[in-house]
PDB file of N, CA and C in Angstrom:
ATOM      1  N   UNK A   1      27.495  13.880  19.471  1.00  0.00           N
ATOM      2  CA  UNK A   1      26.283  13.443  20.122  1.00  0.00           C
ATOM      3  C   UNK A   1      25.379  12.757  19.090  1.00  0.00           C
ATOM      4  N   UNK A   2      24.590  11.722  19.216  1.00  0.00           N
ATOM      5  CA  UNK A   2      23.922  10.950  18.176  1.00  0.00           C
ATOM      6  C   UNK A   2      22.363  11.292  18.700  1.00  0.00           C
ATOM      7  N   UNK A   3      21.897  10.996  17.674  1.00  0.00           N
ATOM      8  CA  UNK A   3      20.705  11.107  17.552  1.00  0.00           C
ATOM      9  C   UNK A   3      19.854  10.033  18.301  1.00  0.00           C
ATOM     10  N   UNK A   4      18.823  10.484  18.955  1.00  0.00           N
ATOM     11  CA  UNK A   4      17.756   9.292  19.650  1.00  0.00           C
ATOM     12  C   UNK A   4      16.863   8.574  18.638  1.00  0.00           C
ATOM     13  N   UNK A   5      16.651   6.964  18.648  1.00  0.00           N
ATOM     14  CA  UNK A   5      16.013   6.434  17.752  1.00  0.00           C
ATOM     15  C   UNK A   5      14.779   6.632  17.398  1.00  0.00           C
ATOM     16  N   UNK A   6      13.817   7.265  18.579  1.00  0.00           N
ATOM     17  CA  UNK A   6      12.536   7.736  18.076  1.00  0.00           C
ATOM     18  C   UNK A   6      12.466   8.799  17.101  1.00  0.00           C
ATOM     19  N   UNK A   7      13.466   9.571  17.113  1.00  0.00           N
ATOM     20  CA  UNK A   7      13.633  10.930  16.197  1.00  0.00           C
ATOM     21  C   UNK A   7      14.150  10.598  14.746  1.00  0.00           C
ATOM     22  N   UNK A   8      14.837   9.265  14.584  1.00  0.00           N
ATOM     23  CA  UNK A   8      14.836   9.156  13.058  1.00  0.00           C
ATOM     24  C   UNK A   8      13.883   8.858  12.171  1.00  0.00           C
ATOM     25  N   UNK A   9      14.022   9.154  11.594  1.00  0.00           N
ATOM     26  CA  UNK A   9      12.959   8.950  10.220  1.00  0.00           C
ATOM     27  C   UNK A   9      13.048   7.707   9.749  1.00  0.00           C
ATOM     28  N   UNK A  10      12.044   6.469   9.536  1.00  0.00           N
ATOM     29  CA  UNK A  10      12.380   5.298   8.937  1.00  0.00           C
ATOM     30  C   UNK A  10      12.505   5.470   7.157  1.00  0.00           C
ATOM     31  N   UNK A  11      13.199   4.268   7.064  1.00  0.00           N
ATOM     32  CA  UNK A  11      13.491   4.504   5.558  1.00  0.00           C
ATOM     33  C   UNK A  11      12.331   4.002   4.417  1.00  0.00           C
ATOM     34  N   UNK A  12      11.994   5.073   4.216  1.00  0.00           N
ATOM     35  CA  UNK A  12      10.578   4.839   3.236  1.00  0.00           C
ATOM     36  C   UNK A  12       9.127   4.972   4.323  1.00  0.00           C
ATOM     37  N   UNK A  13       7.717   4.339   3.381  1.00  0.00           N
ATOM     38  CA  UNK A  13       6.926   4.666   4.546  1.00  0.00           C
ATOM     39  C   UNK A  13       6.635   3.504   5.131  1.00  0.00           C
ATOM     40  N   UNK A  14       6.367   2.970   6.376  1.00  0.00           N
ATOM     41  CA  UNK A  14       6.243   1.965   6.622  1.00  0.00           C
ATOM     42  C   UNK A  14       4.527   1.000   6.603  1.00  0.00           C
ATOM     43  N   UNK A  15       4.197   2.206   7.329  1.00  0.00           N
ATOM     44  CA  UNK A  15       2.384   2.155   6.726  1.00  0.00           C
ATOM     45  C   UNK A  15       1.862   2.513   5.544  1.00  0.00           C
ATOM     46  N   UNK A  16       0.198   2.072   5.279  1.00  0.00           N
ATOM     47  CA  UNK A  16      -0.145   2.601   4.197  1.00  0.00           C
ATOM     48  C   UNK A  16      -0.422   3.800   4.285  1.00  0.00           C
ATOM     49  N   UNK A  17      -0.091   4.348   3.525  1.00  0.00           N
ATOM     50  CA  UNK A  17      -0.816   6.542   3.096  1.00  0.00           C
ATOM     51  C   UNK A  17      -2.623   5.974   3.191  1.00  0.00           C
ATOM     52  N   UNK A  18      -3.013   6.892   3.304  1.00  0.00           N
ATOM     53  CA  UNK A  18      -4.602   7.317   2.985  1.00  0.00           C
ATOM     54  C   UNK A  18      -4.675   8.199   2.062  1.00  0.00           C
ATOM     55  N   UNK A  19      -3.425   8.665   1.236  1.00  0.00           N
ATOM     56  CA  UNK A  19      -4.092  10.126   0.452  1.00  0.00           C
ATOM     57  C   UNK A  19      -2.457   9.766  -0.799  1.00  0.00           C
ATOM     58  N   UNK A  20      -2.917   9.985  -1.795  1.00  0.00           N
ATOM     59  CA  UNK A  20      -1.982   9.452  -2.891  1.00  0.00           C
ATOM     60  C   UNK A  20      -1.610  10.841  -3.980  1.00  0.00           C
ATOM     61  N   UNK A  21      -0.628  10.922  -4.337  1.00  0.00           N
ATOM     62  CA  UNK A  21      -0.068  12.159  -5.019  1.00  0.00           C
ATOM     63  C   UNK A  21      -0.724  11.925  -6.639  1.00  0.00           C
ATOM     64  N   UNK A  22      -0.973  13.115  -7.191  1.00  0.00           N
ATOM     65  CA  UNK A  22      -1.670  13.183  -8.366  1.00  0.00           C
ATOM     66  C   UNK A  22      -1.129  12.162  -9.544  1.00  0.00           C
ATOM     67  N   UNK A  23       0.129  11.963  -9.603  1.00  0.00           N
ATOM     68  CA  UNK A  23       0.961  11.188 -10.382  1.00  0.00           C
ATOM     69  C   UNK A  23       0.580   9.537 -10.237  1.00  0.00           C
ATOM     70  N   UNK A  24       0.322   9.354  -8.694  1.00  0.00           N
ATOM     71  CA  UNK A  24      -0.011   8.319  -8.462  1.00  0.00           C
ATOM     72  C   UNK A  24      -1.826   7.689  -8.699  1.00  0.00           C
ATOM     73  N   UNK A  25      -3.041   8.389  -8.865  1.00  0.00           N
ATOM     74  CA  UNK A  25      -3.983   8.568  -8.581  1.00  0.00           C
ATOM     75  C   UNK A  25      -4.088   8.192 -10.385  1.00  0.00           C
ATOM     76  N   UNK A  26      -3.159   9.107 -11.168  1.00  0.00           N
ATOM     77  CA  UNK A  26      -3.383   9.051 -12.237  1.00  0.00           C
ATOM     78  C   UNK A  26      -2.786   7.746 -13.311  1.00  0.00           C
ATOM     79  N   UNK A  27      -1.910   7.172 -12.240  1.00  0.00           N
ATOM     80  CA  UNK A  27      -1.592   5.633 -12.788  1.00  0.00           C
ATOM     81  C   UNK A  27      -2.927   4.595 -12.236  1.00  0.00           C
ATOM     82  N   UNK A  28      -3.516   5.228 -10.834  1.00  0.00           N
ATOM     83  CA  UNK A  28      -4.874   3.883 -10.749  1.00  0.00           C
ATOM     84  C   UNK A  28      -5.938   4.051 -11.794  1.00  0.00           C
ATOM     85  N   UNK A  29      -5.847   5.142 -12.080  1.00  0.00           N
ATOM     86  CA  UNK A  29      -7.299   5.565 -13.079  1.00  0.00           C
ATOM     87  C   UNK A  29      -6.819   4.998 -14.593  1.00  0.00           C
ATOM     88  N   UNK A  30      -5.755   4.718 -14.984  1.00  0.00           N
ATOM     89  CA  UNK A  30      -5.040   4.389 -15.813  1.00  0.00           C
ATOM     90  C   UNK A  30      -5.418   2.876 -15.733  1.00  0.00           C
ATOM     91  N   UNK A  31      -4.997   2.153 -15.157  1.00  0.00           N
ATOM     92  CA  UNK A  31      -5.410   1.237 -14.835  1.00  0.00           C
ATOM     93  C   UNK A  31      -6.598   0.297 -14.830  1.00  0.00           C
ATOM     94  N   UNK A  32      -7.391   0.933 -14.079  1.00  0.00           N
ATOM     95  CA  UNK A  32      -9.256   0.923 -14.267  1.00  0.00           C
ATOM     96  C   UNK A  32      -9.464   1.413 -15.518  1.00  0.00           C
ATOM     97  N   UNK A  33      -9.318   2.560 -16.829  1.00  0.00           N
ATOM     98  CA  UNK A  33      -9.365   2.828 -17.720  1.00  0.00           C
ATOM     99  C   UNK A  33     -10.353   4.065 -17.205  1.00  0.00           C
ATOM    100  N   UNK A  34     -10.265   4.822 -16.113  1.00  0.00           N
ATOM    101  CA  UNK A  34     -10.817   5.560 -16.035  1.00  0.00           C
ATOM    102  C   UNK A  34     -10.640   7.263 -16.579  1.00  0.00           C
ATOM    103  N   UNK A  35      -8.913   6.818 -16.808  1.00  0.00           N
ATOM    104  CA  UNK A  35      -8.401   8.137 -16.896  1.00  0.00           C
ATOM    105  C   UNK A  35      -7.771   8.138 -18.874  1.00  0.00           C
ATOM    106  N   UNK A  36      -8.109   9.309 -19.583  1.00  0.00           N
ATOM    107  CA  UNK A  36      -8.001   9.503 -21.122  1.00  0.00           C
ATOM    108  C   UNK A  36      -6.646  10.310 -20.768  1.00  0.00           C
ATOM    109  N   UNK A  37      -5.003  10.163 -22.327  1.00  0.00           N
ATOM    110  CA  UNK A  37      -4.581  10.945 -22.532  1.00  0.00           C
ATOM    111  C   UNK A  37      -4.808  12.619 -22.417  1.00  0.00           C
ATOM    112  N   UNK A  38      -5.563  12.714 -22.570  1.00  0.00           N
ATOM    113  CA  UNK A  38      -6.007  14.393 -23.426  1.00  0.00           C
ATOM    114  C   UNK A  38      -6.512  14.728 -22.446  1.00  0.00           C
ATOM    115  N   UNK A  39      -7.117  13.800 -21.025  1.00  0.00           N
ATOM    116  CA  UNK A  39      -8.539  14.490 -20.015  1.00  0.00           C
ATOM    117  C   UNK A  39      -7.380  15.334 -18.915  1.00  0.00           C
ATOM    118  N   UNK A  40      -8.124  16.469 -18.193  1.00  0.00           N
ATOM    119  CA  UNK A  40      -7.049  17.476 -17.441  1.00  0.00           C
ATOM    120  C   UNK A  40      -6.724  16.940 -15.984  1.00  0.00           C
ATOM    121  N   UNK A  41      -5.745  16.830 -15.815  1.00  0.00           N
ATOM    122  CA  UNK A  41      -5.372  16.250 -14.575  1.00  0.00           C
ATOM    123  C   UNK A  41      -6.141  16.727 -12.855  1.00  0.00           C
ATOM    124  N   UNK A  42      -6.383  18.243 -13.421  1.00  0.00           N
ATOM    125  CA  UNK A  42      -6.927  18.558 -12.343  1.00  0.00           C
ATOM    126  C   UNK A  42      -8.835  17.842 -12.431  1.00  0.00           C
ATOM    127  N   UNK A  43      -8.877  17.975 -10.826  1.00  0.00           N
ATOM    128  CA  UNK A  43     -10.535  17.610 -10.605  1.00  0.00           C
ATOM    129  C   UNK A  43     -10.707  16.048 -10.566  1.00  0.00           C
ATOM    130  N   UNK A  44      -9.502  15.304 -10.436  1.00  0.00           N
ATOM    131  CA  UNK A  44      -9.677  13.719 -10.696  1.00  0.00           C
ATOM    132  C   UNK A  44     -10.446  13.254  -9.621  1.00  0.00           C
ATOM    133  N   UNK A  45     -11.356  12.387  -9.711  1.00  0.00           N
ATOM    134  CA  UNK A  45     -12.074  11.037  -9.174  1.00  0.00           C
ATOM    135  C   UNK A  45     -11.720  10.651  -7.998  1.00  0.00           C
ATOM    136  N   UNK A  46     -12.165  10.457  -7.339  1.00  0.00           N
ATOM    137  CA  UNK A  46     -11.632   9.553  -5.539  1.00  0.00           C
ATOM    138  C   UNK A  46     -11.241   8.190  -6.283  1.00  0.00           C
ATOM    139  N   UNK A  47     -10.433   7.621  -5.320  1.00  0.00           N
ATOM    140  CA  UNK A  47      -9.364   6.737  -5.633  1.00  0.00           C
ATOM    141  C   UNK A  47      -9.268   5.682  -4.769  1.00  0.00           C
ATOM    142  N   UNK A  48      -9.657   4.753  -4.666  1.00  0.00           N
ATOM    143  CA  UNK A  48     -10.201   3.658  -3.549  1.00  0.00           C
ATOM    144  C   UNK A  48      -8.876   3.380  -3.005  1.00  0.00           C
ATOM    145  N   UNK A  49      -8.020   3.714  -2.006  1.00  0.00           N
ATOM    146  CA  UNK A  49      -6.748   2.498  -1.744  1.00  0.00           C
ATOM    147  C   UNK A  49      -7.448   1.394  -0.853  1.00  0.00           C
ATOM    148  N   UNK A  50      -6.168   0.249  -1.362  1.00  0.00           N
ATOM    149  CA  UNK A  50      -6.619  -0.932  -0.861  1.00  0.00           C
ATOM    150  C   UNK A  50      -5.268  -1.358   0.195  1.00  0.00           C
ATOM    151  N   UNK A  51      -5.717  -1.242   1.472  1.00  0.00           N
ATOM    152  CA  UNK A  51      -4.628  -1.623   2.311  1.00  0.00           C
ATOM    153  C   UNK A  51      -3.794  -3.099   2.185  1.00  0.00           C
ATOM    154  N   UNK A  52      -2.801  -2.963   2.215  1.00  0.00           N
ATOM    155  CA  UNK A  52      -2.181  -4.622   2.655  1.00  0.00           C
ATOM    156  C   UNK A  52      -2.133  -4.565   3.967  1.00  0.00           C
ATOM    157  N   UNK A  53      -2.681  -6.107   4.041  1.00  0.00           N
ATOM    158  CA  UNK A  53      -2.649  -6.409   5.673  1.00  0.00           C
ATOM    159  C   UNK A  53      -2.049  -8.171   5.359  1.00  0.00           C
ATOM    160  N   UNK A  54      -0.951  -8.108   6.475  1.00  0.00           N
ATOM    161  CA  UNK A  54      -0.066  -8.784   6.624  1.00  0.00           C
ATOM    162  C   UNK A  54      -1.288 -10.106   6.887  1.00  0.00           C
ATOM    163  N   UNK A  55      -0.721 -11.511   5.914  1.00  0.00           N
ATOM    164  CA  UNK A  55      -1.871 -12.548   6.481  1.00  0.00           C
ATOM    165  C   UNK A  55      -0.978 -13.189   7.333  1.00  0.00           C
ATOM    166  N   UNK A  56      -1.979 -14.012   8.132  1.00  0.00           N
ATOM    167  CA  UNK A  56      -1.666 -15.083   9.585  1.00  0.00           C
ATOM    168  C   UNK A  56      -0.953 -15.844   9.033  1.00  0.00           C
ATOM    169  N   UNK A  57      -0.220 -16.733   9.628  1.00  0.00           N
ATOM    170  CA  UNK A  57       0.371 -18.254   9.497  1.00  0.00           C
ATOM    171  C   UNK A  57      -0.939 -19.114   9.467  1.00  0.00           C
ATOM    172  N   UNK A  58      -1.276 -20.229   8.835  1.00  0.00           N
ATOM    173  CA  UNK A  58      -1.714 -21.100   9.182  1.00  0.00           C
ATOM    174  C   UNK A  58      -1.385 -22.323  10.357  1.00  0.00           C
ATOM    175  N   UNK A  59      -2.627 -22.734  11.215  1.00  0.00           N
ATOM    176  CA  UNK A  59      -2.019 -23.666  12.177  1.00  0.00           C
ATOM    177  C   UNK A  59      -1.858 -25.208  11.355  1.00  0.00           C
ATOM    178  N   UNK A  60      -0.750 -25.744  11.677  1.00  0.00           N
ATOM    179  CA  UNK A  60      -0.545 -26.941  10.665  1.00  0.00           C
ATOM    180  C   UNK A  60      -1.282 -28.125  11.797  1.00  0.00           C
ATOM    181  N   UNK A  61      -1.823 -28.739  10.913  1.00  0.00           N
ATOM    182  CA  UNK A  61      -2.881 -29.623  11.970  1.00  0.00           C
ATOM    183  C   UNK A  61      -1.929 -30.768  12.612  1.00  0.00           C
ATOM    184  N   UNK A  62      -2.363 -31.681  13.657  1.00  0.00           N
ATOM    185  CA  UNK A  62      -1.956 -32.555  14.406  1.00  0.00           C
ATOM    186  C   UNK A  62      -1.164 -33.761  13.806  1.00  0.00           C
ATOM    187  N   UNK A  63      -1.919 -34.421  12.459  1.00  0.00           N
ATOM    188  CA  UNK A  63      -1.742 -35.287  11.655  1.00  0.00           C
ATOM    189  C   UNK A  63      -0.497 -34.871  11.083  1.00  0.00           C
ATOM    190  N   UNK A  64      -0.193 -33.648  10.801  1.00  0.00           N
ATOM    191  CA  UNK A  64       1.014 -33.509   9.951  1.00  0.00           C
ATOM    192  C   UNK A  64       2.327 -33.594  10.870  1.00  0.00           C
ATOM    193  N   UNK A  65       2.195 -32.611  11.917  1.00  0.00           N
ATOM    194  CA  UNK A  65       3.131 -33.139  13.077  1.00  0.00           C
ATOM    195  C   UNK A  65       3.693 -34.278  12.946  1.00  0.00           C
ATOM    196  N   UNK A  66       2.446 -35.143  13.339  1.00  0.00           N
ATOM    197  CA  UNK A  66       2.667 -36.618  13.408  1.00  0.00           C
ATOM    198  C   UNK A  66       3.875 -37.737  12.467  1.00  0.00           C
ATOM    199  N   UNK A  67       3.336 -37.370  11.278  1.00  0.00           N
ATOM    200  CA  UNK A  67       3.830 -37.885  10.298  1.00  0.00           C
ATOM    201  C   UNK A  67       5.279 -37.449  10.047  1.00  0.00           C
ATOM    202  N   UNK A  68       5.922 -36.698  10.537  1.00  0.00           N
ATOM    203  CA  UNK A  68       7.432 -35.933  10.601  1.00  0.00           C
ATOM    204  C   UNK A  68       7.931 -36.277  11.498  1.00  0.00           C
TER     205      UNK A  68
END
């Protein structure tokens, strides 16, 4: 018997997270230079994520049509 497609799990995540694992939090602060070797991992900083959002097509104007 096979499995129904709503019940599988996609591969990887497909959306963005809202909430990022300590490992990860501690490469953005890294980054920004917010985060020191030596400073304790626990108690870290809020962590801005920045969503990707898929951009539009542009509409190619009339003139270009034309010319093709």
């Amino acid at each position: 018997m096979s499995i129904d497609k709503s019940l599988k799990k996609p591969s990887g995540v497909v959306r963005a997270r809202n909430v990022l694992k300590r490992g990860e939090r501690i490469a953005v602060l890294r980054e920004q230079e917010r985060f020191d070797d030596g400073q304790s991992p626990l108690g870290l900083p809020k962590v801005r994520i920045v969503k990707v959002v898929a951009g539009k097509k542009k509409k190619k104007k009339k003139d270009e049509e034309e010319e093709k």
